[in-house]
Structure formats: C-alpha cells, structure tokens
C-alpha atoms as a PDB file:
ATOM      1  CA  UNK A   1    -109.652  54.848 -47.149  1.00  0.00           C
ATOM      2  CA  UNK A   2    -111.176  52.795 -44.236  1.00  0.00           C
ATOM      3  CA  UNK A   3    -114.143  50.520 -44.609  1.00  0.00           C
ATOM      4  CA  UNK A   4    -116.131  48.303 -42.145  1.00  0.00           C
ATOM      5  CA  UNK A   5    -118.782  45.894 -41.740  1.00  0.00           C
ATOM      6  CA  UNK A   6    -119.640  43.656 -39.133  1.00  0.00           C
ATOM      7  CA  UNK A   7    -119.781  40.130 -39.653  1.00  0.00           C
ATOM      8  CA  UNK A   8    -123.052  38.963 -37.090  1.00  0.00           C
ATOM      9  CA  UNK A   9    -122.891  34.990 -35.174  1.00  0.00           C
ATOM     10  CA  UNK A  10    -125.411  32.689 -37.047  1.00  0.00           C
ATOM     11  CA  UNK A  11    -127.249  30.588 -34.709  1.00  0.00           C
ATOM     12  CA  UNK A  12    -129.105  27.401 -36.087  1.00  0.00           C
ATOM     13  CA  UNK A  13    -132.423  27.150 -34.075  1.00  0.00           C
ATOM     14  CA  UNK A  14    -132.773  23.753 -35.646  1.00  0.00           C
ATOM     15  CA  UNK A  15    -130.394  21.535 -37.672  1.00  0.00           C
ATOM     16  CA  UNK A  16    -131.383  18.143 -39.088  1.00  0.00           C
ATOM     17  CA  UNK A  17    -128.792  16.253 -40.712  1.00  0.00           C
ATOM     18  CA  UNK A  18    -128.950  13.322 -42.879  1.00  0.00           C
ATOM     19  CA  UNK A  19    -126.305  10.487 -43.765  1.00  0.00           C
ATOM     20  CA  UNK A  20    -123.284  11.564 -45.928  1.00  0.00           C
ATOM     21  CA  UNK A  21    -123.902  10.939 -49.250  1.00  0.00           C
ATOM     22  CA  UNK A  22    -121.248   9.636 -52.433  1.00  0.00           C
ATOM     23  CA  UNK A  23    -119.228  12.349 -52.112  1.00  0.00           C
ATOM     24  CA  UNK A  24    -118.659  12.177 -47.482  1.00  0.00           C
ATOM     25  CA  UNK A  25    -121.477  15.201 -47.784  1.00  0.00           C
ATOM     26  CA  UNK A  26    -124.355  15.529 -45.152  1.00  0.00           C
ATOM     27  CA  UNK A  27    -127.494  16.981 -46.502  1.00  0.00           C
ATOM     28  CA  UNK A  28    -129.298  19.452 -44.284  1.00  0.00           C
ATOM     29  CA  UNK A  29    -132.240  21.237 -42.825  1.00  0.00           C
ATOM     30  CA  UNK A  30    -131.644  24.025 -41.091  1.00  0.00           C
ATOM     31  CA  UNK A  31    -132.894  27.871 -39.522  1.00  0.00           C
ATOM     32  CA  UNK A  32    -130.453  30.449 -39.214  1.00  0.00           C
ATOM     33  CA  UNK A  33    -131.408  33.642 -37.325  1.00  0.00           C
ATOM     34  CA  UNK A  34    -128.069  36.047 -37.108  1.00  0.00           C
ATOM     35  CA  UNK A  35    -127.020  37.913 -33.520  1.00  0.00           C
ATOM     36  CA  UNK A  36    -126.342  41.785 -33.142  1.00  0.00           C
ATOM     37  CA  UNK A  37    -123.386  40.178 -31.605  1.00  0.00           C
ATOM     38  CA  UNK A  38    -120.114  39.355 -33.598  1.00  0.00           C
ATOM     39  CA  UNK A  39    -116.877  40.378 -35.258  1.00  0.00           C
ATOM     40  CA  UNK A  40    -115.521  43.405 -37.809  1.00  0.00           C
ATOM     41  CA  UNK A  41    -113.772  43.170 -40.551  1.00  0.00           C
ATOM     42  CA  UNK A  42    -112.017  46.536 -41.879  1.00  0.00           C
ATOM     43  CA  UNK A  43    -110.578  47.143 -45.163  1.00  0.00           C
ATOM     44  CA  UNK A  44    -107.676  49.712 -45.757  1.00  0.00           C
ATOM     45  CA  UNK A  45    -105.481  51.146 -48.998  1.00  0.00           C
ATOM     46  CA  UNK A  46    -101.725  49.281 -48.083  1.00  0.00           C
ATOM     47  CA  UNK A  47     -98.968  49.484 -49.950  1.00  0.00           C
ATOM     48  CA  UNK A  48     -98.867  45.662 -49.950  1.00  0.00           C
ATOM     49  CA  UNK A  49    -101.718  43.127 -49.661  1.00  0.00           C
ATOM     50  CA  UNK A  50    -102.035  41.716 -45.604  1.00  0.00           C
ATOM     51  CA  UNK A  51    -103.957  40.462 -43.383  1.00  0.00           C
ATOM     52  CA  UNK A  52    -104.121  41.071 -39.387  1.00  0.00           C
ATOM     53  CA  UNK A  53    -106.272  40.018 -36.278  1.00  0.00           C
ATOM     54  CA  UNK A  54    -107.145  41.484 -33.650  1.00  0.00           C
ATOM     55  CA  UNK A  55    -109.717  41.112 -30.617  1.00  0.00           C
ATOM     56  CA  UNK A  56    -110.076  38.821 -27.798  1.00  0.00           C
ATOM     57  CA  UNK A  57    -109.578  35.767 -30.256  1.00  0.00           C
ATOM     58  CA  UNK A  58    -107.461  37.269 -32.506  1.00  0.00           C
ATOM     59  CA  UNK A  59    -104.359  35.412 -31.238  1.00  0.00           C
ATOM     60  CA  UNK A  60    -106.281  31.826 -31.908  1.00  0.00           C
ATOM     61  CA  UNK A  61    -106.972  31.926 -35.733  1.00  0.00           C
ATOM     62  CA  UNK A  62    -104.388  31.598 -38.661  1.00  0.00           C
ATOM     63  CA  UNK A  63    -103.409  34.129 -40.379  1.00  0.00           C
ATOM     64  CA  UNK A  64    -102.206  32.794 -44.034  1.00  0.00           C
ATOM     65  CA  UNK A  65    -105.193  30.976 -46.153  1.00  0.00           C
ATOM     66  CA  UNK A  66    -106.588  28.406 -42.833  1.00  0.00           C
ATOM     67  CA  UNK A  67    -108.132  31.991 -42.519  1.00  0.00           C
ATOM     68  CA  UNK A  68    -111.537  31.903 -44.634  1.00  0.00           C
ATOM     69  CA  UNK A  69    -110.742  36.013 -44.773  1.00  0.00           C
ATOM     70  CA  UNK A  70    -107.826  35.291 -46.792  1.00  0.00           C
ATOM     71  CA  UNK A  71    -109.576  32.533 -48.988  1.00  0.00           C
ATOM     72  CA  UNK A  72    -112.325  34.834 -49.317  1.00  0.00           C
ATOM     73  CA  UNK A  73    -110.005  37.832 -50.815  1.00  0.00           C
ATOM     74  CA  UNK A  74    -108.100  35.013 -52.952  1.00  0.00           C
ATOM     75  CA  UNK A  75    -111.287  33.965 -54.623  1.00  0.00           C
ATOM     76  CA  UNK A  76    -112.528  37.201 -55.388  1.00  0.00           C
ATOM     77  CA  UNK A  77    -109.444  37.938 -57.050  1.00  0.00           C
ATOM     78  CA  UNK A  78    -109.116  34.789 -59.216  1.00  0.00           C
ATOM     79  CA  UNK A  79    -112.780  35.623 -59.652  1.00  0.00           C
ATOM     80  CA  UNK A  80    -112.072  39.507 -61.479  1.00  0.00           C
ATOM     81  CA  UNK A  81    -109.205  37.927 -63.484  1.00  0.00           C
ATOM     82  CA  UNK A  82    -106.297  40.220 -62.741  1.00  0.00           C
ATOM     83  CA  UNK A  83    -104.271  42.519 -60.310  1.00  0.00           C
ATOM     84  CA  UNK A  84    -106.395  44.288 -57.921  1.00  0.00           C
ATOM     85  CA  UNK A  85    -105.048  47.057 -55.758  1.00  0.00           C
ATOM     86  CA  UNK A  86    -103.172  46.601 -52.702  1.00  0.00           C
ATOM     87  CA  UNK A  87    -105.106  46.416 -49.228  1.00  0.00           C
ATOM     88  CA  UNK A  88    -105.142  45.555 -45.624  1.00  0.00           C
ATOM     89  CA  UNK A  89    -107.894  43.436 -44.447  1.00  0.00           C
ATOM     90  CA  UNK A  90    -108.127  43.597 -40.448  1.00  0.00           C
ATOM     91  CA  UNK A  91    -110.679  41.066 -38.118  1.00  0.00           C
ATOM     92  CA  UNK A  92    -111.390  41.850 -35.278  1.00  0.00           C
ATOM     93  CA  UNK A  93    -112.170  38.404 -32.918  1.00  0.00           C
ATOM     94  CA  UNK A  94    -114.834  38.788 -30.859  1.00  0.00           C
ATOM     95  CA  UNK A  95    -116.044  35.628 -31.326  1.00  0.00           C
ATOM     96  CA  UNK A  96    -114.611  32.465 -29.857  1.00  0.00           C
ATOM     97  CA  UNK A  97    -113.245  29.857 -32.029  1.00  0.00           C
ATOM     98  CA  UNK A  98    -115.153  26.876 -33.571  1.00  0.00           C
ATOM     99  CA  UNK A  99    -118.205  27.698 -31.860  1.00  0.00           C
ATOM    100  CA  UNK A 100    -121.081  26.235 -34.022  1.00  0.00           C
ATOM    101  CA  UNK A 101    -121.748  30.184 -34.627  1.00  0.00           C
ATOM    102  CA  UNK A 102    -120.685  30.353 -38.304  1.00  0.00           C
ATOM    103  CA  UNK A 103    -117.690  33.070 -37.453  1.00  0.00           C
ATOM    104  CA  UNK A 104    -115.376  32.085 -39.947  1.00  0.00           C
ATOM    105  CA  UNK A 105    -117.895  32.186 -42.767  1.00  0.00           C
ATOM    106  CA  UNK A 106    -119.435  35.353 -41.542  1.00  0.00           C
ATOM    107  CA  UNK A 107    -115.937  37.067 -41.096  1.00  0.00           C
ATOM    108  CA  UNK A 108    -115.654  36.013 -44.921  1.00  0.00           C
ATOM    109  CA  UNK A 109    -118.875  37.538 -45.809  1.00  0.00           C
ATOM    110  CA  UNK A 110    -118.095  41.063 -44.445  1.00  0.00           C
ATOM    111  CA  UNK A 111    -114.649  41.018 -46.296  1.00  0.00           C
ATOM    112  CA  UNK A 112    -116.227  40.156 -49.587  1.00  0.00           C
ATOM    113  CA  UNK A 113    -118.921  42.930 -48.949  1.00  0.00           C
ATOM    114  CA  UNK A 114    -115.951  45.226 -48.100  1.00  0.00           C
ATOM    115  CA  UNK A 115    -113.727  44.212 -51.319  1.00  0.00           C
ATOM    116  CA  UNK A 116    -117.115  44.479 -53.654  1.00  0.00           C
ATOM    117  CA  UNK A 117    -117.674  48.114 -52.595  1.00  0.00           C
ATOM    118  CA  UNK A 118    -113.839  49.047 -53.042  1.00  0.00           C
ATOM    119  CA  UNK A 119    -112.669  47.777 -55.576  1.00  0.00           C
ATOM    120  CA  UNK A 120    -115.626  45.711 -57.884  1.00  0.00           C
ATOM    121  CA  UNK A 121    -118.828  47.877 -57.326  1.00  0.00           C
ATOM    122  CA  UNK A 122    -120.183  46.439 -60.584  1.00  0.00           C
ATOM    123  CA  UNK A 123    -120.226  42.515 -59.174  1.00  0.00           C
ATOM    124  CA  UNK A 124    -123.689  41.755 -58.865  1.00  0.00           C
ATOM    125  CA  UNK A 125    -125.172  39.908 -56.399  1.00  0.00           C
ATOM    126  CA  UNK A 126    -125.535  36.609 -57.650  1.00  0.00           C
ATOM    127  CA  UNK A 127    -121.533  36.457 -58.323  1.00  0.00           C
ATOM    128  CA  UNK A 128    -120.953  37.192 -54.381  1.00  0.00           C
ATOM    129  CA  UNK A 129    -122.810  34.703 -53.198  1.00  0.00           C
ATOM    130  CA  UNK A 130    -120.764  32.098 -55.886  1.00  0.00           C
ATOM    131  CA  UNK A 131    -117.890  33.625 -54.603  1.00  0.00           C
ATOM    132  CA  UNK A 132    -118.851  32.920 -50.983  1.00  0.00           C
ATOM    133  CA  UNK A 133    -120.766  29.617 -51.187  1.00  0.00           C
ATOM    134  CA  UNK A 134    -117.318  28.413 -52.748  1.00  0.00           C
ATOM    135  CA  UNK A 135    -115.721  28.964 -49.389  1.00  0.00           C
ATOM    136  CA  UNK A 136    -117.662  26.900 -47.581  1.00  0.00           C
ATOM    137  CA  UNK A 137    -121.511  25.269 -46.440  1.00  0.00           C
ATOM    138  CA  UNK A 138    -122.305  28.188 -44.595  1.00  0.00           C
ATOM    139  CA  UNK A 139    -120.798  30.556 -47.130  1.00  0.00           C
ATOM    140  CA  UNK A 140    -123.845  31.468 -49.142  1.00  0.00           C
ATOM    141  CA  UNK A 141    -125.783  31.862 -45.689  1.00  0.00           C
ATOM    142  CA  UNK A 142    -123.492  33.728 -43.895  1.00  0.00           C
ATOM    143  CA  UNK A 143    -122.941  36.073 -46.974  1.00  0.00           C
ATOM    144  CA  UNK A 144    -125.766  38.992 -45.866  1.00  0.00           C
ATOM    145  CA  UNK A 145    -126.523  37.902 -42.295  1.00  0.00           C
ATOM    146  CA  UNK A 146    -130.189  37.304 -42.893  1.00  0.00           C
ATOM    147  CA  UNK A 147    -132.398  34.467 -41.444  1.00  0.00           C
ATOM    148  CA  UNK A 148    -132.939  31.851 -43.646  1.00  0.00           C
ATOM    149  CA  UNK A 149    -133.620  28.474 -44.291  1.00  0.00           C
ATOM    150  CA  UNK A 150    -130.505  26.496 -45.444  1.00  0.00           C
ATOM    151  CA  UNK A 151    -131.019  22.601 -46.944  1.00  0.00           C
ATOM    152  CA  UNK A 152    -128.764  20.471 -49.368  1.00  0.00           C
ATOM    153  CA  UNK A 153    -125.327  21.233 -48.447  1.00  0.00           C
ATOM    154  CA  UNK A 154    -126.216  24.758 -47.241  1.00  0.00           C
ATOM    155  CA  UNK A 155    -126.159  25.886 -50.950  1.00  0.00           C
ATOM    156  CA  UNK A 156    -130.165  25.886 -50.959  1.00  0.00           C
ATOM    157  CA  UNK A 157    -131.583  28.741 -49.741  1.00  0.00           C
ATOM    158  CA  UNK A 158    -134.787  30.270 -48.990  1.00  0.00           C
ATOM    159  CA  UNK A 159    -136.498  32.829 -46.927  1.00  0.00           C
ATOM    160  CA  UNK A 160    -137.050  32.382 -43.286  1.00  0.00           C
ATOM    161  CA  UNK A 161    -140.709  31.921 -42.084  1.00  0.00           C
ATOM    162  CA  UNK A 162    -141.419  35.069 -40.364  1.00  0.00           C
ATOM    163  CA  UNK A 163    -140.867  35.014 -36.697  1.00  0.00           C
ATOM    164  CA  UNK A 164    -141.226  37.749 -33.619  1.00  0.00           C
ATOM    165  CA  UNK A 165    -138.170  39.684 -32.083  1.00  0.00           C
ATOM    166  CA  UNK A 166    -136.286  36.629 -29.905  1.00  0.00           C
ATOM    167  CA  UNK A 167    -134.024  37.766 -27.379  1.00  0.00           C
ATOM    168  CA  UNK A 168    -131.480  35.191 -26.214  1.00  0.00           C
ATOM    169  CA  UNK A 169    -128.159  34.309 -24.331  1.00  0.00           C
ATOM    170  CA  UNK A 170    -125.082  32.700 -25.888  1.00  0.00           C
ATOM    171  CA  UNK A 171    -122.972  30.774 -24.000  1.00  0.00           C
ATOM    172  CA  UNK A 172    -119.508  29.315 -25.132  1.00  0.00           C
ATOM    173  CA  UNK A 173    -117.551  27.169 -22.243  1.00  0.00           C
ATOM    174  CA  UNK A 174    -114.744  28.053 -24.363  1.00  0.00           C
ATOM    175  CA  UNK A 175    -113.569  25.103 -25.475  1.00  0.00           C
ATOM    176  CA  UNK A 176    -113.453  23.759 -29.429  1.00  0.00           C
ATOM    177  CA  UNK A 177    -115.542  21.862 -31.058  1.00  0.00           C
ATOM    178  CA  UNK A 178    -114.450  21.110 -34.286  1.00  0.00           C
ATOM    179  CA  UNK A 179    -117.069  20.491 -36.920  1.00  0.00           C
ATOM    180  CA  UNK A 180    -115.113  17.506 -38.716  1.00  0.00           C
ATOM    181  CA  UNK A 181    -114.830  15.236 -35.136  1.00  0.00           C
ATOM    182  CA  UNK A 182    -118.690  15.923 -34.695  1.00  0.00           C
ATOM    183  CA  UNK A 183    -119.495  14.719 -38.199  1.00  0.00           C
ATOM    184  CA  UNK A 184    -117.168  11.604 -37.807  1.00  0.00           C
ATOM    185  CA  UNK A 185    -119.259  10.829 -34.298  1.00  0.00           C
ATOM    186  CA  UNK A 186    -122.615  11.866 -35.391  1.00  0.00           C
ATOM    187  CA  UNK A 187    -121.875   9.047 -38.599  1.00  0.00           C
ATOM    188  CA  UNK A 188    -121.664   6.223 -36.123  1.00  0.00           C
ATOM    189  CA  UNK A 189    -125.581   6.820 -35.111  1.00  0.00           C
ATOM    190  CA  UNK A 190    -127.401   8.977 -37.894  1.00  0.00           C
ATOM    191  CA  UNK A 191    -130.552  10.297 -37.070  1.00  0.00           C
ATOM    192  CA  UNK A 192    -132.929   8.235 -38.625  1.00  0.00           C
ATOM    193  CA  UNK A 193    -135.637  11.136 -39.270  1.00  0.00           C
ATOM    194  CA  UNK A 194    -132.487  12.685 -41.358  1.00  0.00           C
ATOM    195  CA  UNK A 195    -132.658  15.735 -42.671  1.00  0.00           C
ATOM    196  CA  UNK A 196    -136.206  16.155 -43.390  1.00  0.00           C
ATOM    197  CA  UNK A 197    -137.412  19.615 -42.426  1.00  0.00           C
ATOM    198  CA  UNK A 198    -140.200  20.815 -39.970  1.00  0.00           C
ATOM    199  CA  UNK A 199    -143.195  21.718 -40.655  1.00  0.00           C
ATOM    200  CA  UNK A 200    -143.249  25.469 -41.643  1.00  0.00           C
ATOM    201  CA  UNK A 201    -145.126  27.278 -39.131  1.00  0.00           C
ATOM    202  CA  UNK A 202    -145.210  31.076 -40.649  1.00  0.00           C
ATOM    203  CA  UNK A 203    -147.453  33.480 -38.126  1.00  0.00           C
ATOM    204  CA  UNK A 204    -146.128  32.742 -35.249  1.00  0.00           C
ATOM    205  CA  UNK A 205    -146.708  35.854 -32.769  1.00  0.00           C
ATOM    206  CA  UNK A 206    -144.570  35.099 -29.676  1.00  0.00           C
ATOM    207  CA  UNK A 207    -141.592  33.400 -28.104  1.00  0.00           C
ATOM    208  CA  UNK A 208    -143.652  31.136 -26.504  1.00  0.00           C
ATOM    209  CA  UNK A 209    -145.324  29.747 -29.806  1.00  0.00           C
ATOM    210  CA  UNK A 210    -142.011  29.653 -31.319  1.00  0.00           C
ATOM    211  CA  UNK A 211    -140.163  27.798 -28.857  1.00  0.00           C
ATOM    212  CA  UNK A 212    -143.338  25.257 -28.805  1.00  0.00           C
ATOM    213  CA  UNK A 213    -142.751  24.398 -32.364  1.00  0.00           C
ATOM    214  CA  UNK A 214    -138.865  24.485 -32.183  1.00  0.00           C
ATOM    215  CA  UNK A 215    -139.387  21.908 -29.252  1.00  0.00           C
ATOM    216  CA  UNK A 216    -142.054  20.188 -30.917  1.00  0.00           C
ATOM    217  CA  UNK A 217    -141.224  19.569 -34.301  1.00  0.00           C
ATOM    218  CA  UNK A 218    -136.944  20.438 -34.652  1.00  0.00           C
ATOM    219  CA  UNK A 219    -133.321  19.102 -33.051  1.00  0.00           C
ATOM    220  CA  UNK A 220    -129.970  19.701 -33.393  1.00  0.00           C
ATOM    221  CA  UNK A 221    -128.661  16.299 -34.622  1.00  0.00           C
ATOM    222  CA  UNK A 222    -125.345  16.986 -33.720  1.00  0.00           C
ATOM    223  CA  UNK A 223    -126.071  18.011 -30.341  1.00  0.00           C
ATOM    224  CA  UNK A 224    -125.820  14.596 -28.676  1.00  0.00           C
ATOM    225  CA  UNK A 225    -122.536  14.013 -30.605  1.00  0.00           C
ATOM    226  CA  UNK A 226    -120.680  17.027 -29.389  1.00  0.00           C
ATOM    227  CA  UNK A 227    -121.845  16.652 -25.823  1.00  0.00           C
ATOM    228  CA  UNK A 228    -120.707  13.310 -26.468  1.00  0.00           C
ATOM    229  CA  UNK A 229    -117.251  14.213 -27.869  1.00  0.00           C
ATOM    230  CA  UNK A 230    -117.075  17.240 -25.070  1.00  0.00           C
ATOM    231  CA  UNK A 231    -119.000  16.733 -22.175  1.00  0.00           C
ATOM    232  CA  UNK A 232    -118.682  20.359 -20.658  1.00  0.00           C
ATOM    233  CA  UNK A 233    -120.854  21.151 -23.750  1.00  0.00           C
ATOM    234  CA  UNK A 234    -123.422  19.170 -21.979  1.00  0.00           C
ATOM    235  CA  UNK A 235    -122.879  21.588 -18.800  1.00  0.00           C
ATOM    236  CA  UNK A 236    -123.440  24.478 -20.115  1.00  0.00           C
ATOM    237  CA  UNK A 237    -127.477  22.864 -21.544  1.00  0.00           C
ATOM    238  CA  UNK A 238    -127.559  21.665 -17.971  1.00  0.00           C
ATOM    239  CA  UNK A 239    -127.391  24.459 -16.724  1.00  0.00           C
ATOM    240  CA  UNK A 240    -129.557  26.875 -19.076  1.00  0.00           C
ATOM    241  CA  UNK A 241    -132.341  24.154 -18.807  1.00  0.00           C
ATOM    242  CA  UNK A 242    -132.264  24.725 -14.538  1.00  0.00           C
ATOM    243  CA  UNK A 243    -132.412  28.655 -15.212  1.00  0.00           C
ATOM    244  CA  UNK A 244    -136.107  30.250 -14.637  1.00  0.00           C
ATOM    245  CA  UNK A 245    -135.567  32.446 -17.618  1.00  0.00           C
ATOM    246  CA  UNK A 246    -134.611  29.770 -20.279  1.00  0.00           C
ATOM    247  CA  UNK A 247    -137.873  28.541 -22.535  1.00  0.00           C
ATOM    248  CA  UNK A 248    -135.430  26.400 -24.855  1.00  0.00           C
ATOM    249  CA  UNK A 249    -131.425  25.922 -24.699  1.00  0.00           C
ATOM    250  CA  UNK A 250    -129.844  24.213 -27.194  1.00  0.00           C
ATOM    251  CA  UNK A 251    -126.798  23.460 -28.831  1.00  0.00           C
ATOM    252  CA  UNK A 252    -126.091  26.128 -32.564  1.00  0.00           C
ATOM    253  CA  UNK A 253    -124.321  24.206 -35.408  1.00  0.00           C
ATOM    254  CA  UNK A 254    -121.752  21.683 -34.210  1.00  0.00           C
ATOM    255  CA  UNK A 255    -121.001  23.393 -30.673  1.00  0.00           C
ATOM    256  CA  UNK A 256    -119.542  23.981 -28.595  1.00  0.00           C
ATOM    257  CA  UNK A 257    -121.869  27.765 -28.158  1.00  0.00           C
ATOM    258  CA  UNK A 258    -125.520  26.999 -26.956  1.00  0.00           C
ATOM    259  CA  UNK A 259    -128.139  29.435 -26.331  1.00  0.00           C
ATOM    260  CA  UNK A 260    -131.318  29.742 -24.410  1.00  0.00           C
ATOM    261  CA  UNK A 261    -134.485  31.858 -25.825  1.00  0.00           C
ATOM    262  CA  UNK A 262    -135.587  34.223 -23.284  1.00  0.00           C
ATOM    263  CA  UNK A 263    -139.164  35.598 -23.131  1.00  0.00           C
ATOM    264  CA  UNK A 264    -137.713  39.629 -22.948  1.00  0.00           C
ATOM    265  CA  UNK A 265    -134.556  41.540 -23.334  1.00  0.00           C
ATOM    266  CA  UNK A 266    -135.147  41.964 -19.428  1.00  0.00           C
ATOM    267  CA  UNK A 267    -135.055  38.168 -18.832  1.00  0.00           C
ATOM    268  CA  UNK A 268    -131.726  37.600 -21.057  1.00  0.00           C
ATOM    269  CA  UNK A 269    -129.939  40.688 -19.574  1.00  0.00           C
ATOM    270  CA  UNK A 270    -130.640  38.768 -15.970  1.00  0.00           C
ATOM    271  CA  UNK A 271    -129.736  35.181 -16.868  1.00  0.00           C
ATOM    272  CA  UNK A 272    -126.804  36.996 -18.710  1.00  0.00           C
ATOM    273  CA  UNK A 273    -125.843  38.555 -15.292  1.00  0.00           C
ATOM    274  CA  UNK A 274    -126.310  35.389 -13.202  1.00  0.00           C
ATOM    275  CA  UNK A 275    -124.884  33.048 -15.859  1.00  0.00           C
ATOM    276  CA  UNK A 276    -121.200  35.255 -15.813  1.00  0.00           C
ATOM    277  CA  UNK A 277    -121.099  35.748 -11.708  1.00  0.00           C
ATOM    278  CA  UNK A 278    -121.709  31.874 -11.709  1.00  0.00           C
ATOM    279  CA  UNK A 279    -118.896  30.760 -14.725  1.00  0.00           C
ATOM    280  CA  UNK A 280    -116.801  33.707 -14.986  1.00  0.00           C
ATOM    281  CA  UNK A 281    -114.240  31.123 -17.188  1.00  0.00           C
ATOM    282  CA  UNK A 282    -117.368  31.343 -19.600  1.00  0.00           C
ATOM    283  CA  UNK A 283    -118.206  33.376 -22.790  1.00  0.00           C
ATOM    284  CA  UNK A 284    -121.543  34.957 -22.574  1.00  0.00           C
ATOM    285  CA  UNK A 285    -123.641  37.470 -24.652  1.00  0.00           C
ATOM    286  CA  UNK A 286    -127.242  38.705 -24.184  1.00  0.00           C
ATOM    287  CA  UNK A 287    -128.378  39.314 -27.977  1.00  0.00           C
ATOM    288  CA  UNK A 288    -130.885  39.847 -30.328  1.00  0.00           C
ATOM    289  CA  UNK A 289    -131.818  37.098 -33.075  1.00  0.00           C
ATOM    290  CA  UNK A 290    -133.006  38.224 -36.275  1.00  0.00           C
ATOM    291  CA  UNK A 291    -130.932  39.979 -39.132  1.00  0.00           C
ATOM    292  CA  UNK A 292    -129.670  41.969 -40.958  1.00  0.00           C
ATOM    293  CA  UNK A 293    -127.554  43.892 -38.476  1.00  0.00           C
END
C-alpha cells in the first residue's frame, strides 16, 4: 500500500493582526489562497510506525514530534482511542523552512488526509479539522488547501470572496524567520487598525482590480517587523517592487517568502527567469494561487 497527497504553500494576501489578548494570543484577519507549488506526504504499510524526510529541505526539519507530521499522526491516534496499524509516513521538503507559507501545517494536513483514508474512512469531516486545528493556528486552514478567510486565532473560518485565476512568484532569500521573534517585535508597535478585516469586495474580474483593493484596503502587519528583525527580507520586496512585471509584492505570514502578483502566467514565468539568473542563492517558484490542488 502507497498513498499520497500533496500538501500546497498557503500564501496570506493580507494579514491584520491585533494585540495579544489574556491568554499571549493575537487575533486575526486574514486571506489565504493555496499554490500548485509545495510538498508530499506518502503513507506506507511498515512493520513499525516511522517517520522520514526527504527533499531539498528534508535535512532541516525534526524528525521526532517538533515535526507537526508526527503530532499530526499522534493526535489522530489518541483521537480513535486505540492501536492503529503500523505505517511509514514520508515528506518530501520542497518547501523551505519557516517561510510564512504555512508548510508545516499543510504537511500535517496531507498526513491526516492520508491516515483518514487508510485506516479511519468513517471520521467525518468535522473531526479532521478538530484534529488539525489542535495542531496549530493554521491547522484548520491548511487542512483542505482551499482559500479562505481565517479570523480569531485562525480557528474561524469562512469562504473566500471569489477572486480570478492570480498567477504569482514566490521568493524565499532562504533564510528563517521564525514566527515567535516576529510576534515578540510586532508587540512592541501593534498596528493600531488591529485586526479588523477589509472590506469584502466579491466580483472582482481581474488582477488588476484585485491588487487595487489588496493595496487599498489590506497589509501584512508583520511585514515591517520581519524586515525589521531580517533585513534581507526587505531585499527581496525591494526588489519585486523595481520589477516591470510585479503589480503587488508583499511579505505571506510572518516571512521570510514574499510574492509578487503578476498580470499572466507569461509575466511570472519571465520575472521567475530574471529573478533566479539575478539571485541564484534564492528560492523561487512561478505558481498558481487558488486551491484546491
């Protein structure tokens, strides 16, 4: 037996955050659109439960339960209430480490898809995304890779307006950015708009109108933060904002990937091109935003 799925990068087109609440929480407002880029995550019949990573990244993650894979397999089982057959979960890494791209929660998603359909066909829904928004704020989000709007503590979700095809360009200087630092820097000047969201534009035809209202009316609060905390973050906008084909480039979650919103699949595939002659130390993907993949 062999499964797969692929586990897509969530990119937040927007992200308002408010102050952390009682509890150290930051309430949010945020779009997620999902790439046709990302990792896999295989299951396998083992004679012993493991866990193994491969890919370009797979060297960089953990491997016992730091690994939201593992986590994700441990709650499932505490959540059935007994001995589950033996498997092999593999990942494999195509996606770089804390990049603001929702990989670990994604890669978590996939294996609880994976472990439903082998060994708990009969979970419904509603228990899989408990399962997964236990793991994590972008648990429940990342779950089926489908655009959506995300507020609260990412537990609160609804459906996406509807939005055109957007072709875009990720680009990762490959360094981290881990989400606690940015939280801990964004608290020491909190937006004071918070996490109220945009208005909700649904209609909206083109790339053009879209990036008007994402420039118009949304942020990523943690943007200045992380550019703050890692200035090469702030290179990489620099340098999308300077490119002919970029109509908006900014930061996705807490960094340290950006992208820029291309008018075409044409435009993205050049500024892909250009952007990887001119940083070849740089990770860069031409994609598609949307979901499910």
């Amino acid at each position: 037996m062999r499964l797969d799925a692929f586990a897509p990068a969530k990119v937040n087109l927007f992200l308002h955050v408010g102050g952390p609440d009682a509890q150290g929480y930051h309430p949010i407002s945020s779009l997620m659109l999902f790439a046709d880029v990302g990792d896999r995550v295989s299951l396998q019949a083992a004679d012993a439960p493991s866990f193994e990573a491969t890919g370009r990244f797979g060297g960089e993650i953990p491997l016992d339960d730091g690994n939201l894979v593992v986590r994700a397999a441990n709650a499932l089982r505490i959540r059935l209430g007994g001995p589950l057959p033996s498997f092999r979960l593999i990942l494999d890494k195509a996606l770089p480490i804390a990049a603001g791209l929702g990989g670990g929660s994604s890669d978590a998603g996939a294996a609880l898809r994976l472990l439903r359909e082998a060994l708990a066909p009969d979970l419904s829904d509603a228990d899989l995304e408990a399962v997964a928004g236990s793991l994590g704020a972008d648990g429940a989000a990342c779950l089926w890779g489908a655009p959506v709007m995300a507020q609260g503590r990412g537990e609160r979700l609804s459906p996406a307006p509807a939005l055109p095809e957007l072709h875009a360009v990720l680009v990762n200087p490959l360094v981290p950015s881990p989400t606690g630092a940015v939280y801990r820097a964004y608290d020491a000047a909190v937006a004071p708009e918070g996490e109220t969201p945009p208005p909700i534009l649904d209609g909206l035809e083109s790339i053009e109108e879209v990036c008007a209202w994402l420039d118009g009316f949304t942020r990523n609060d943690l943007q200045a933060p992380a550019v703050a905390l890692e200035p090469r973050i702030g290179q990489v906008l620099d340098l999308l904002a300077g490119e002919p084909e970029t109509l908006l480039g900014r930061m996705s979650g807490s960094g340290a990937t950006c992208f820029a919103l291309c008018a075409g699949d044409i435009e993205a595939e050049g500024l892909a091109e250009r952007l990887e002659r001119m940083r070849p130390g740089w990770w860069v993907k031409r994609c598609r935003l949307g979901g499910p993949f």
